[in-house]
PDB file of N, CA and C in Angstrom:
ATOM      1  N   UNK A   1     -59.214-138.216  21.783  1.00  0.00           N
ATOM      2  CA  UNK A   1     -59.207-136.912  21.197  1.00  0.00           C
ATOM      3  C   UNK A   1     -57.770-136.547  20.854  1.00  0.00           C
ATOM      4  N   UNK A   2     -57.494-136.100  20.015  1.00  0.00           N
ATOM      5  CA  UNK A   2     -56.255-135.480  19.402  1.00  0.00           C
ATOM      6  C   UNK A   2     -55.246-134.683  20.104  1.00  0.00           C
ATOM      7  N   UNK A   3     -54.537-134.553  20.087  1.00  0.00           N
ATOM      8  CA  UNK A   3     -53.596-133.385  21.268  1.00  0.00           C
ATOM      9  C   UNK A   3     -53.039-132.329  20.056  1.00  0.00           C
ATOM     10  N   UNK A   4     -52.899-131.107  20.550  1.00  0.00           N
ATOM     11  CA  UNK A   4     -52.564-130.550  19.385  1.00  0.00           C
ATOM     12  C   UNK A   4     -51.217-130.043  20.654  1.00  0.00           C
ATOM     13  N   UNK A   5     -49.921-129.679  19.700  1.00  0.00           N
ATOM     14  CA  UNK A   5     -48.719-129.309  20.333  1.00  0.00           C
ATOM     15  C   UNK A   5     -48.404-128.025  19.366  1.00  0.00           C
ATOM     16  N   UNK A   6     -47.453-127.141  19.904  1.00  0.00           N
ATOM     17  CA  UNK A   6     -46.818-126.105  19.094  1.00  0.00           C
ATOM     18  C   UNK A   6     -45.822-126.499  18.925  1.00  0.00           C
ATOM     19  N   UNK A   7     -45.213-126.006  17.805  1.00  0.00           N
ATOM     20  CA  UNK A   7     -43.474-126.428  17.467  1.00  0.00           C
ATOM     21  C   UNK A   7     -42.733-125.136  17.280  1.00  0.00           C
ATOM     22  N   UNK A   8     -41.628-124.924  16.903  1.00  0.00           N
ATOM     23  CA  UNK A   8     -40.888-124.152  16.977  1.00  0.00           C
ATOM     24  C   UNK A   8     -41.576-123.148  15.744  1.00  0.00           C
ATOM     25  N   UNK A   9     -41.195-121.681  15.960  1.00  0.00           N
ATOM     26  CA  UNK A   9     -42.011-121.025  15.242  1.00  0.00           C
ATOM     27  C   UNK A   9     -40.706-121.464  13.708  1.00  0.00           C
ATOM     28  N   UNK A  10     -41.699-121.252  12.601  1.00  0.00           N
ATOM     29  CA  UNK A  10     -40.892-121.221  11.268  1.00  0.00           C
ATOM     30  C   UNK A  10     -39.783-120.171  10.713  1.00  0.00           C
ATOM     31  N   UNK A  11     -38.848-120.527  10.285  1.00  0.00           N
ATOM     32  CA  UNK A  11     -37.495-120.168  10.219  1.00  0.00           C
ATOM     33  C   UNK A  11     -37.488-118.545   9.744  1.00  0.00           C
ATOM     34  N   UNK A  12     -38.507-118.584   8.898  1.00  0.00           N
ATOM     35  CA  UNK A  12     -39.034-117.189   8.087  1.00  0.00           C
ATOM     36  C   UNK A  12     -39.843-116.191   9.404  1.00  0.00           C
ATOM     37  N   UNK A  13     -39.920-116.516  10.585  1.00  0.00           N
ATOM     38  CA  UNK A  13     -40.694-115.682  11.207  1.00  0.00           C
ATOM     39  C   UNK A  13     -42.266-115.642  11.536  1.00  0.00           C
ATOM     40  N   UNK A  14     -42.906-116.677  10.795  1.00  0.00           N
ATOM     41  CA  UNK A  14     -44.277-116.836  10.659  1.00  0.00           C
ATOM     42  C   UNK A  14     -44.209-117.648  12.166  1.00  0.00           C
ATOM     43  N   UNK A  15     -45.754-118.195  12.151  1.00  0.00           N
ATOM     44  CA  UNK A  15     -46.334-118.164  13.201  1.00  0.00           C
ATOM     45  C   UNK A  15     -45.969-119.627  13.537  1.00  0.00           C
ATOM     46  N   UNK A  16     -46.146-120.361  15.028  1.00  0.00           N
ATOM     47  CA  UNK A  16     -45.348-122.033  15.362  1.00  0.00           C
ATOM     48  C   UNK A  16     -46.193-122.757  14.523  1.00  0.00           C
ATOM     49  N   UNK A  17     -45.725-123.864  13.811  1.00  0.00           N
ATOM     50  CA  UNK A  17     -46.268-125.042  13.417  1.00  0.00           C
ATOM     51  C   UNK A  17     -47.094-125.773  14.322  1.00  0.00           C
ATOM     52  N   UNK A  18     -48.602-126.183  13.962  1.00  0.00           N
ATOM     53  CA  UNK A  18     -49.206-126.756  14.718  1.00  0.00           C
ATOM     54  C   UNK A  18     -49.415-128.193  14.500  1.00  0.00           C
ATOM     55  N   UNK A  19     -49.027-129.165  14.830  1.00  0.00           N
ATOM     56  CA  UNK A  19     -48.876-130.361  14.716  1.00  0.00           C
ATOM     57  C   UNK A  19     -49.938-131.436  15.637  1.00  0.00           C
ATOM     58  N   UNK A  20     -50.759-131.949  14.801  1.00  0.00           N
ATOM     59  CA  UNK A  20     -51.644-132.906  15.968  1.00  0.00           C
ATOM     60  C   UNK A  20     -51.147-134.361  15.831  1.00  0.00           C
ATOM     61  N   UNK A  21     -51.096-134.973  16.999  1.00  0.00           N
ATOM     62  CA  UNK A  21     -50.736-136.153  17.290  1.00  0.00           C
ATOM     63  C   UNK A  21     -52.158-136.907  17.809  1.00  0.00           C
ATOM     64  N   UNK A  22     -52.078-138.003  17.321  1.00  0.00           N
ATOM     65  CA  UNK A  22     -52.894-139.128  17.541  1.00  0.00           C
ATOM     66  C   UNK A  22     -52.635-139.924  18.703  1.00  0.00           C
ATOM     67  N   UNK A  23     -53.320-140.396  19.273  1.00  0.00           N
ATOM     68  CA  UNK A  23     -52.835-140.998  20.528  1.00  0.00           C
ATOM     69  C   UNK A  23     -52.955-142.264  20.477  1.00  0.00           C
ATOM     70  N   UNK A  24     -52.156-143.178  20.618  1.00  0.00           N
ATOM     71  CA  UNK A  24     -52.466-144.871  20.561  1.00  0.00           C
ATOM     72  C   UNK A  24     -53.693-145.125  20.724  1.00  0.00           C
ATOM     73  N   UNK A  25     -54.441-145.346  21.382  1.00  0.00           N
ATOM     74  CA  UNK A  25     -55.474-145.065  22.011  1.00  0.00           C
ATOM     75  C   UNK A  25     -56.552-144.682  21.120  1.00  0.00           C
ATOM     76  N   UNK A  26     -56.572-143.230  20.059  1.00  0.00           N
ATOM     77  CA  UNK A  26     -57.200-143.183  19.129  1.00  0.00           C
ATOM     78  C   UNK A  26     -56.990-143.930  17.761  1.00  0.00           C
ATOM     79  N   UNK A  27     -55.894-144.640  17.677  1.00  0.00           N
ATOM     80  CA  UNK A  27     -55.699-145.310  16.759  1.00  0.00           C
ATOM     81  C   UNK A  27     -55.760-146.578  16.595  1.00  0.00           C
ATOM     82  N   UNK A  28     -55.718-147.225  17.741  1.00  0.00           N
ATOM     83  CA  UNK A  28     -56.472-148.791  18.165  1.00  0.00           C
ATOM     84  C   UNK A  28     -58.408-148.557  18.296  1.00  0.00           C
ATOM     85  N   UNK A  29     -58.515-147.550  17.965  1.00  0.00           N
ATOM     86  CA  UNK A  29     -60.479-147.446  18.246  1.00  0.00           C
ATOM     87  C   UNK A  29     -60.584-148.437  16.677  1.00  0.00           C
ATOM     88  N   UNK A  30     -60.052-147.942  16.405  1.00  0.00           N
ATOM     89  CA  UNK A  30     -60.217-148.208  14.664  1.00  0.00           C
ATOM     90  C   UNK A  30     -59.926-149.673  14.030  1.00  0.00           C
ATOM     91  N   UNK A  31     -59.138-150.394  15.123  1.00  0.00           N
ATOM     92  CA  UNK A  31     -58.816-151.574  14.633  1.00  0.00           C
ATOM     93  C   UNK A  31     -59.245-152.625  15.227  1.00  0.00           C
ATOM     94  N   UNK A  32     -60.234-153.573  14.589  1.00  0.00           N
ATOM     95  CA  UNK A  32     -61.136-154.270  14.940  1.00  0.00           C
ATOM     96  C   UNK A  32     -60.464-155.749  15.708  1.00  0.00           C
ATOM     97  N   UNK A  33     -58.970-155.707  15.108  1.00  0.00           N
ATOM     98  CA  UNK A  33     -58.175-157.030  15.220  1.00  0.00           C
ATOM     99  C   UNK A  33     -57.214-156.647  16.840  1.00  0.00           C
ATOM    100  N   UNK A  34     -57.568-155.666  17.269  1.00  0.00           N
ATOM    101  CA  UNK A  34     -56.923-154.901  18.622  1.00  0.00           C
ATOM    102  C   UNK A  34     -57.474-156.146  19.742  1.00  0.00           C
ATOM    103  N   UNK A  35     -56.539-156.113  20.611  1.00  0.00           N
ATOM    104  CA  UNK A  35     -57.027-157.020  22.032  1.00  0.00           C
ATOM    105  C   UNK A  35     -57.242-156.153  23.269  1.00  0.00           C
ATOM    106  N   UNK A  36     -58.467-156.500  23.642  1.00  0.00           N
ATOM    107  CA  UNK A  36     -59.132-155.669  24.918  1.00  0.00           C
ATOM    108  C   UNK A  36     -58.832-156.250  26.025  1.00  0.00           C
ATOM    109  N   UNK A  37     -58.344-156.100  26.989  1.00  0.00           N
ATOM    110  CA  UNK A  37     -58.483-156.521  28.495  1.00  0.00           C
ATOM    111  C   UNK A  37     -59.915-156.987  28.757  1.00  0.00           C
ATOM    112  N   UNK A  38     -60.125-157.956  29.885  1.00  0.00           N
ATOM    113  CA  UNK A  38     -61.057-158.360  30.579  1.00  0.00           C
ATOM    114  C   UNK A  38     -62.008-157.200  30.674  1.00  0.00           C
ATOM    115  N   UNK A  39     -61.460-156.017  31.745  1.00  0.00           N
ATOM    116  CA  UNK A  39     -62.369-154.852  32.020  1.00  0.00           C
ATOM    117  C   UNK A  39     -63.016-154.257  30.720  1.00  0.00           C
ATOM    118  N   UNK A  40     -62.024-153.618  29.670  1.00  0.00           N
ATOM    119  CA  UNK A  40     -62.752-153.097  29.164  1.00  0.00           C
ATOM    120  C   UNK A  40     -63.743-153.611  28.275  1.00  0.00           C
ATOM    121  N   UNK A  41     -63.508-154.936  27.713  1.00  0.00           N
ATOM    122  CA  UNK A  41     -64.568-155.773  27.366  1.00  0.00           C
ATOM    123  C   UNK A  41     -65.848-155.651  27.891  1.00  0.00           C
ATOM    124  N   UNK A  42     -65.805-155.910  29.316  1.00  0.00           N
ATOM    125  CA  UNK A  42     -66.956-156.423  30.369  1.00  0.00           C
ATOM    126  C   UNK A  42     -67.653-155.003  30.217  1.00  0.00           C
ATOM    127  N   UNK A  43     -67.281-153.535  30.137  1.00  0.00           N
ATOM    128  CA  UNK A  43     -67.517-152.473  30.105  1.00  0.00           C
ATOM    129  C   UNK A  43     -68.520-152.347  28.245  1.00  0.00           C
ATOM    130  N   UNK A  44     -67.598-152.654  27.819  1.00  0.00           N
ATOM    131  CA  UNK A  44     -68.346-152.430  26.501  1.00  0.00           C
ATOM    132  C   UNK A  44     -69.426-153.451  25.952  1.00  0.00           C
ATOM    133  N   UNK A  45     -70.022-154.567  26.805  1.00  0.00           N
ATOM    134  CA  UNK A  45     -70.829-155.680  26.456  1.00  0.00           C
ATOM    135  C   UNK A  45     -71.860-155.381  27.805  1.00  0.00           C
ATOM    136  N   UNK A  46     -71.519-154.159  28.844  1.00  0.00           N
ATOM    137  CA  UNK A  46     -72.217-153.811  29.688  1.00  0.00           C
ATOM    138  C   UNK A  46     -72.540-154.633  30.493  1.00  0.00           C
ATOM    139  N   UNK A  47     -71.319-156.018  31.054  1.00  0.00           N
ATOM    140  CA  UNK A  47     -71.685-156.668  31.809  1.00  0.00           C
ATOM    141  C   UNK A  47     -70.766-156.404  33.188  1.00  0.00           C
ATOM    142  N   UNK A  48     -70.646-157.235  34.419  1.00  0.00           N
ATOM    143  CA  UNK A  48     -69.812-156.901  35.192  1.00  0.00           C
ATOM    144  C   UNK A  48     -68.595-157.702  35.026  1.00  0.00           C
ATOM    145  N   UNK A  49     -67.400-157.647  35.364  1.00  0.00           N
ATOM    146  CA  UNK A  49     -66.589-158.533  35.360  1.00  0.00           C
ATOM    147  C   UNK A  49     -66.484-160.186  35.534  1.00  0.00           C
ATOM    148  N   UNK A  50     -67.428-160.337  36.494  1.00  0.00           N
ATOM    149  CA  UNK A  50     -67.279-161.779  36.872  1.00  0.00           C
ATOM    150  C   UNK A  50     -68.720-162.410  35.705  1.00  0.00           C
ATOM    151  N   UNK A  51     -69.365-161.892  35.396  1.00  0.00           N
ATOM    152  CA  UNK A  51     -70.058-162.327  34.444  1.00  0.00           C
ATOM    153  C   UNK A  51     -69.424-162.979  33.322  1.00  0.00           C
ATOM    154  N   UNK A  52     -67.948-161.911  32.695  1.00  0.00           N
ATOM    155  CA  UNK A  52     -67.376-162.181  31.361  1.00  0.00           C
ATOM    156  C   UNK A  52     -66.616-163.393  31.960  1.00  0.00           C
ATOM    157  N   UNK A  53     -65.992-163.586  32.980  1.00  0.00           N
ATOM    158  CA  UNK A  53     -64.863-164.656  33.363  1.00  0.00           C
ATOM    159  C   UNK A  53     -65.801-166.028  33.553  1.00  0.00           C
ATOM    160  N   UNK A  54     -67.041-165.690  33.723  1.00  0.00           N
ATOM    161  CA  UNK A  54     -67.968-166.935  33.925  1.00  0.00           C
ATOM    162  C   UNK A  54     -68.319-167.751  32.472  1.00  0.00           C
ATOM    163  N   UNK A  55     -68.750-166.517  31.642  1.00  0.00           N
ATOM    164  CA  UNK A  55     -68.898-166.835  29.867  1.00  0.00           C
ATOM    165  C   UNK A  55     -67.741-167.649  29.299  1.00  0.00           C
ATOM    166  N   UNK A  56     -66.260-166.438  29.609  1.00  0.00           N
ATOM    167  CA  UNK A  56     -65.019-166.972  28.847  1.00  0.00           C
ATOM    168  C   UNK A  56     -64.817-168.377  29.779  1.00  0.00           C
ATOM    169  N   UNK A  57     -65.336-168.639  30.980  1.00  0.00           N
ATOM    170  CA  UNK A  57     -64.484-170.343  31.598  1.00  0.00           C
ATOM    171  C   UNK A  57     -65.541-171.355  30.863  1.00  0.00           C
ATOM    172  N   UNK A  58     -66.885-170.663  30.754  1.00  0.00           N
ATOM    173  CA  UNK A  58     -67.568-171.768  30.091  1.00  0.00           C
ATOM    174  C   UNK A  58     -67.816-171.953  28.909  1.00  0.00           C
ATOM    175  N   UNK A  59     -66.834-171.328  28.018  1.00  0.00           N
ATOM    176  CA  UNK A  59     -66.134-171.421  26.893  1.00  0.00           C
ATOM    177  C   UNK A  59     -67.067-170.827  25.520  1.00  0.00           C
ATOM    178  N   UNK A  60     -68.222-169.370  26.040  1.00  0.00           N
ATOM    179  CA  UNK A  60     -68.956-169.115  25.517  1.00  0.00           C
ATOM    180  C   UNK A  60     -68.289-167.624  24.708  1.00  0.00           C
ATOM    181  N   UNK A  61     -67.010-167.161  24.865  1.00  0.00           N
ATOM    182  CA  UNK A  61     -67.097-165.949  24.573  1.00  0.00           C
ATOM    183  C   UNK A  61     -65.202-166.128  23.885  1.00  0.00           C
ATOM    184  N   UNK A  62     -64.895-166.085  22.813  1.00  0.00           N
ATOM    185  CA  UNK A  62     -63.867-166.445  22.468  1.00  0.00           C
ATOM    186  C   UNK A  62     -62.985-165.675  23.135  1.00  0.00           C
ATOM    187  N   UNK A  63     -61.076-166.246  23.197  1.00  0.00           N
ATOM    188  CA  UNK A  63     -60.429-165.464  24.085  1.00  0.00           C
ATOM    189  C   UNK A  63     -58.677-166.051  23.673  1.00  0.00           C
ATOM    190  N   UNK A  64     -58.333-164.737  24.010  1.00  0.00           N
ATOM    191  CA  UNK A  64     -56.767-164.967  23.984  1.00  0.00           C
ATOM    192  C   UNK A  64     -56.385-165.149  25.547  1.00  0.00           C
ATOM    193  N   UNK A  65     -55.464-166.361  25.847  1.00  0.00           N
ATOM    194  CA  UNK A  65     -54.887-166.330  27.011  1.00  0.00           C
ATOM    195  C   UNK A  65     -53.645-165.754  27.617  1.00  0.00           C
ATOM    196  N   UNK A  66     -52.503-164.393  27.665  1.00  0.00           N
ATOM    197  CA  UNK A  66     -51.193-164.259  27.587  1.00  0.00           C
ATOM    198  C   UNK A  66     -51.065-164.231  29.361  1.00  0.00           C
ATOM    199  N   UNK A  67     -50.432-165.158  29.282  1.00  0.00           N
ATOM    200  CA  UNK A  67     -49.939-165.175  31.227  1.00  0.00           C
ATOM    201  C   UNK A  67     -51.486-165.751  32.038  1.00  0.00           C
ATOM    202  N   UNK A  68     -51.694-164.833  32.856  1.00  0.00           N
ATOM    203  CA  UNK A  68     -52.762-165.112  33.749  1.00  0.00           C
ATOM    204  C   UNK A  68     -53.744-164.280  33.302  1.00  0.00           C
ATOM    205  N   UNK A  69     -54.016-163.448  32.390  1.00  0.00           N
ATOM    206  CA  UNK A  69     -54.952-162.319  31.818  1.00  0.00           C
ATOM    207  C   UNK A  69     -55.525-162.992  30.273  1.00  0.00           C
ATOM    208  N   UNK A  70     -56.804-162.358  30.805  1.00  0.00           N
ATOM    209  CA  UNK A  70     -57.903-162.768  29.288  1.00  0.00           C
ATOM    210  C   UNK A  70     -58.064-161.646  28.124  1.00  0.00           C
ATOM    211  N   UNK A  71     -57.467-161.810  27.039  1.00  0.00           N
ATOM    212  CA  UNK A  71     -57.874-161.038  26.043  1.00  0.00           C
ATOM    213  C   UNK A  71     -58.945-161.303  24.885  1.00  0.00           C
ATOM    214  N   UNK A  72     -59.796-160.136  24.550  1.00  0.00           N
ATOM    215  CA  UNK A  72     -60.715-160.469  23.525  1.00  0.00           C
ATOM    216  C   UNK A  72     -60.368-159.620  22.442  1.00  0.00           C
ATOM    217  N   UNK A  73     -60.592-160.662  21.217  1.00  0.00           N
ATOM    218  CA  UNK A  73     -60.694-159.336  19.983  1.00  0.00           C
ATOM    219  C   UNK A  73     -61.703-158.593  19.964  1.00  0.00           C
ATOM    220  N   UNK A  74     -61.685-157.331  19.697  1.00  0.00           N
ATOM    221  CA  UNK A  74     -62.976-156.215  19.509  1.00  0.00           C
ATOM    222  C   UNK A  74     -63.886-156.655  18.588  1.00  0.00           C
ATOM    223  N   UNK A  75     -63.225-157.171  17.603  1.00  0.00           N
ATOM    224  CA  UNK A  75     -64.430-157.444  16.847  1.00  0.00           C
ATOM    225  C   UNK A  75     -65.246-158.357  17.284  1.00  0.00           C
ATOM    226  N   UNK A  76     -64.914-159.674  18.225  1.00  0.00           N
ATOM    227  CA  UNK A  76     -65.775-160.518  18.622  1.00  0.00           C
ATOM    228  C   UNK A  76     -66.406-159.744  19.800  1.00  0.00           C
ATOM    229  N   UNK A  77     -65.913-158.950  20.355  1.00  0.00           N
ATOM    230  CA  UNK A  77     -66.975-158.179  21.280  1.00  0.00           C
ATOM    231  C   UNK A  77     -67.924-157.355  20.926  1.00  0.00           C
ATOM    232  N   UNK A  78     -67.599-156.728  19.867  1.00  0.00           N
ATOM    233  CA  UNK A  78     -68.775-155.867  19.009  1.00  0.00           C
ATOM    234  C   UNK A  78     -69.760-156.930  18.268  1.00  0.00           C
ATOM    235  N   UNK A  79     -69.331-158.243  17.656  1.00  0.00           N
ATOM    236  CA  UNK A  79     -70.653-158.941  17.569  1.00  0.00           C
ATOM    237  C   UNK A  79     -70.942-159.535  18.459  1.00  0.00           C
ATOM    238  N   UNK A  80     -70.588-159.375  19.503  1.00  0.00           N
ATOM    239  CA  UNK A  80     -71.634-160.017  20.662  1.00  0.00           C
ATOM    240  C   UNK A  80     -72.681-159.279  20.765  1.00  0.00           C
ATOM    241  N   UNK A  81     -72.081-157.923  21.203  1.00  0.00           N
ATOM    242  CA  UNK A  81     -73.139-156.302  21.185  1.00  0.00           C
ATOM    243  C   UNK A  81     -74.214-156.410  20.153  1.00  0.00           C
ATOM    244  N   UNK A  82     -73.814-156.822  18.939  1.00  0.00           N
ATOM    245  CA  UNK A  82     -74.880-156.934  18.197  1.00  0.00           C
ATOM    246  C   UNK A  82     -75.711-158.022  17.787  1.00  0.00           C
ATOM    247  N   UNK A  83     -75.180-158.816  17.859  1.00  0.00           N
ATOM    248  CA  UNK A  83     -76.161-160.249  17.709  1.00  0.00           C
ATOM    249  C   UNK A  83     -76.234-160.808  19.181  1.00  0.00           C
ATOM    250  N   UNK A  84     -75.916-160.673  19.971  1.00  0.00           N
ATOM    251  CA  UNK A  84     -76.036-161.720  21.131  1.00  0.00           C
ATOM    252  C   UNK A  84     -74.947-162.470  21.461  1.00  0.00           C
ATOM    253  N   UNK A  85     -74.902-163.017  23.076  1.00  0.00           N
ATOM    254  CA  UNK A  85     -73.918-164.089  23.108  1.00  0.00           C
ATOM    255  C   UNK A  85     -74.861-165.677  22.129  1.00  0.00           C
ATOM    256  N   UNK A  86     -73.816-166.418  21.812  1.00  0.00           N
ATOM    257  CA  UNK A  86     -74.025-167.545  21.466  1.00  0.00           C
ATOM    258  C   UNK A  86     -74.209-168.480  22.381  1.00  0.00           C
ATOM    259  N   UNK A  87     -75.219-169.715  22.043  1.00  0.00           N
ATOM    260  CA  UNK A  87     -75.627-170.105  23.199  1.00  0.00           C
ATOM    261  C   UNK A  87     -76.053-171.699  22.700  1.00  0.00           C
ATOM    262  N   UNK A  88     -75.021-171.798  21.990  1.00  0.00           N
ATOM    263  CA  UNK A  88     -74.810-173.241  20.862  1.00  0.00           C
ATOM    264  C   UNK A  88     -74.910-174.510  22.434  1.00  0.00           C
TER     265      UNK A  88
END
């Protein structure tokens, strides 16, 4: 949700400038090429955690590796949501 802030009132005396800011957060909803953490993945495919780490080791659920943490693109998590896992 948006944050709305006041700013300094305008030079002429009128009333503060209202300025809304976007929050990272609302602006990664939107981008399909964004990388999700493990959790929130497992959250949005409505499974539990050790379910997704069982899929991604048995090489069913595509994945970015950075360090010791699993990332997914959203978009491959949203077609999972909608078509199914693959089961080639």
């Amino acid at each position: 949700m948006p944050r709305v802030c006041q700013g300094r009132p305008n030079t002429d005396g009128g009333s503060p400038r209202t300025v809304t800011i976007r929050s990272m957060d609302d602006h990664q909803q939107d981008d399909p090429d964004r990388l999700v953490r493990l959790p929130e993945a497992a959250r949005l495919l409505t499974v539990s955690l050790s379910t997704l780490r069982r899929w991604t080791h048995a090489g069913l659920v595509p994945h970015v590796r950075i360090g010791q943490q699993y990332r997914y693109q959203l978009r491959v998590i949203e077609r999972i949501r909608q078509e199914g896992l693959p089961l080639d």
